[in-house]
Protein backbone atom coordinates (compact mmCIF):
# COMPACT_ATOMS: atom_id res chain seq x y z
CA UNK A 1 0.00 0.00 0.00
CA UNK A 2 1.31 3.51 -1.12
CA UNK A 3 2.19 6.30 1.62
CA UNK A 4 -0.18 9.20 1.31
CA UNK A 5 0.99 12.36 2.24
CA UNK A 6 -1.80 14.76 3.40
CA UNK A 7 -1.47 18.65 3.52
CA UNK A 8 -3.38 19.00 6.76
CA UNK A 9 -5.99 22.47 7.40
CA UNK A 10 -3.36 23.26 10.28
CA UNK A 11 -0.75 23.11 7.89
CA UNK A 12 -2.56 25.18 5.60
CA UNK A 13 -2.97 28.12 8.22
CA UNK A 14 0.46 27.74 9.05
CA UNK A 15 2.10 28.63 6.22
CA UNK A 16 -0.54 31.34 4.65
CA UNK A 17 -2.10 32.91 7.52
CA UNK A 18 1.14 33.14 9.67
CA UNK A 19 3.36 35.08 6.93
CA UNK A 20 0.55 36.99 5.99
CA UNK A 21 0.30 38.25 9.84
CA UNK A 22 4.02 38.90 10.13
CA UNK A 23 4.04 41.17 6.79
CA UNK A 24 1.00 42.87 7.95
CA UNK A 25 2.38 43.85 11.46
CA UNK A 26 5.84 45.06 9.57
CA UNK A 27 4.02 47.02 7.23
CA UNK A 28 1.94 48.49 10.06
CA UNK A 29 5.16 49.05 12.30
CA UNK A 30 7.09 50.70 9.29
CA UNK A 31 4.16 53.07 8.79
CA UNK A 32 4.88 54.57 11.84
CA UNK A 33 7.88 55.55 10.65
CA UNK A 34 7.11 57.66 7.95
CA UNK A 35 7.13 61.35 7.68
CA UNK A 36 3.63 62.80 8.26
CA UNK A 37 2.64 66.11 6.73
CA UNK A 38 1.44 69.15 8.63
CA UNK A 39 0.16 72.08 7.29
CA UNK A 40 -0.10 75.55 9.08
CA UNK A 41 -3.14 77.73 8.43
CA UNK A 42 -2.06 81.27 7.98
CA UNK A 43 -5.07 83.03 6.77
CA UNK A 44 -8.66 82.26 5.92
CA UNK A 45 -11.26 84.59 4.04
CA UNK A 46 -14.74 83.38 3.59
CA UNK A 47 -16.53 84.87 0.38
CA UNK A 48 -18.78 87.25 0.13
CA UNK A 49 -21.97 84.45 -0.75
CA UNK A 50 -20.53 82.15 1.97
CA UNK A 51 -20.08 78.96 -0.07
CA UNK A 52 -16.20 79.19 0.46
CA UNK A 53 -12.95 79.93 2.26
CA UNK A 54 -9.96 80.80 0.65
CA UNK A 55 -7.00 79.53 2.50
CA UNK A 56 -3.93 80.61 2.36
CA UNK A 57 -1.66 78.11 4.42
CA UNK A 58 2.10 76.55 4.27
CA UNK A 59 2.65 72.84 4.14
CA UNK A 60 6.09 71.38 6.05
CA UNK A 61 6.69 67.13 5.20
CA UNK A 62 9.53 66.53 6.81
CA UNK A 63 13.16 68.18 6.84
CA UNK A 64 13.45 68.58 3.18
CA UNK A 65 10.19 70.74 2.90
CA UNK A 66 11.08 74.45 2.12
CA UNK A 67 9.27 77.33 2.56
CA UNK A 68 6.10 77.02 0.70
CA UNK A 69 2.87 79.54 0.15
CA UNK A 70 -0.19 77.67 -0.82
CA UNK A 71 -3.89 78.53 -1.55
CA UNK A 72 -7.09 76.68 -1.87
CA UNK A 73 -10.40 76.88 -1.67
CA UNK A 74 -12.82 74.50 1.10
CA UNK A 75 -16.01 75.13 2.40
CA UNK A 76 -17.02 77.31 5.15
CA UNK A 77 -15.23 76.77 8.71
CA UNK A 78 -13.52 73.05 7.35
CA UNK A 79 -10.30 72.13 8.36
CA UNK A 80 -7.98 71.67 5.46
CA UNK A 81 -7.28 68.26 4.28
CA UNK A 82 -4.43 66.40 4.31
CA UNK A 83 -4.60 66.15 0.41
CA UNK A 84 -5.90 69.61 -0.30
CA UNK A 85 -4.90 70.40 -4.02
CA UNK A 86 -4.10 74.20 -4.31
CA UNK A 87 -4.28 76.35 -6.94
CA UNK A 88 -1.37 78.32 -6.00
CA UNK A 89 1.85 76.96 -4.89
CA UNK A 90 4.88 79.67 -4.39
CA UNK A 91 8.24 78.15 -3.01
CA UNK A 92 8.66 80.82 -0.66
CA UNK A 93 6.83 82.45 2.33
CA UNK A 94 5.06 85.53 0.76
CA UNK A 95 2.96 88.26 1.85
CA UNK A 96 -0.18 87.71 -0.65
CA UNK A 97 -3.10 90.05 -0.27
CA UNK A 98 -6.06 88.38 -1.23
CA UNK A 99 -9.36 89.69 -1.38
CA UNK A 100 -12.73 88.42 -2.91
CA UNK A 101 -13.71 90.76 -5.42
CA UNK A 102 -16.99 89.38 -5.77
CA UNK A 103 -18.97 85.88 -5.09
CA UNK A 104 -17.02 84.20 -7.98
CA UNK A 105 -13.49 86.07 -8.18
CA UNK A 106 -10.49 86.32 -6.26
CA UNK A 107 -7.56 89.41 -6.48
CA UNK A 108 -4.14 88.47 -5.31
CA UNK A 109 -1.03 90.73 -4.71
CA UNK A 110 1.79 89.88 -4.91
């Protein structure tokens, strides 16, 4: 009579579910690692109809960041994302002077 060699269920969760586990808790372990983004409000003008804030704000990720000047637009009294596109990005700190001209347009200085 032939040997049979069985792949037992125990077996089975040894070998996927273990490695699986082990990556999983790496990968969560390394994540804490990683440099974080923070971004620093520095001035916030609602329009004139209410249905947005301009933002004016700097983002900083990590030691290589330089000084940045960004602006966006988010509704009334949010916080700003984490992802918030902008639609101005200066690599410098600058003195803008914004101002909503009307309900749909925005003046900048420079």
């Amino acid at each position: 009579m032939p040997a049979t060699h069985q792949f037992r269920f125990c077996n089975l969760v040894l070998f996927t579910m273990l490695p699986a586990l082990l990556v999983g808790g790496l990968l969560s372990v390394a994540a804490g690692y990683l440099l974080s983004c923070s971004t620093h409000e520095l001035a916030r003008l609602t329009a004139p109809d209410q249905a947005f804030d301009l933002v004016i704000f700097s983002r900083s990720c990590g030691v290589d960041s330089g000084p940045n000047t960004q602006m966006t637009l988010i509704l009334p009294d949010d916080s700003i994302p984490e992802d918030a596109a902008s639609f101005l990005s200066i690599g410098a700190y600058t003195d803008l002077a914004p101002r909503w001209a009307d309900a749909n347009t925005v003046e900048l200085t420079l």
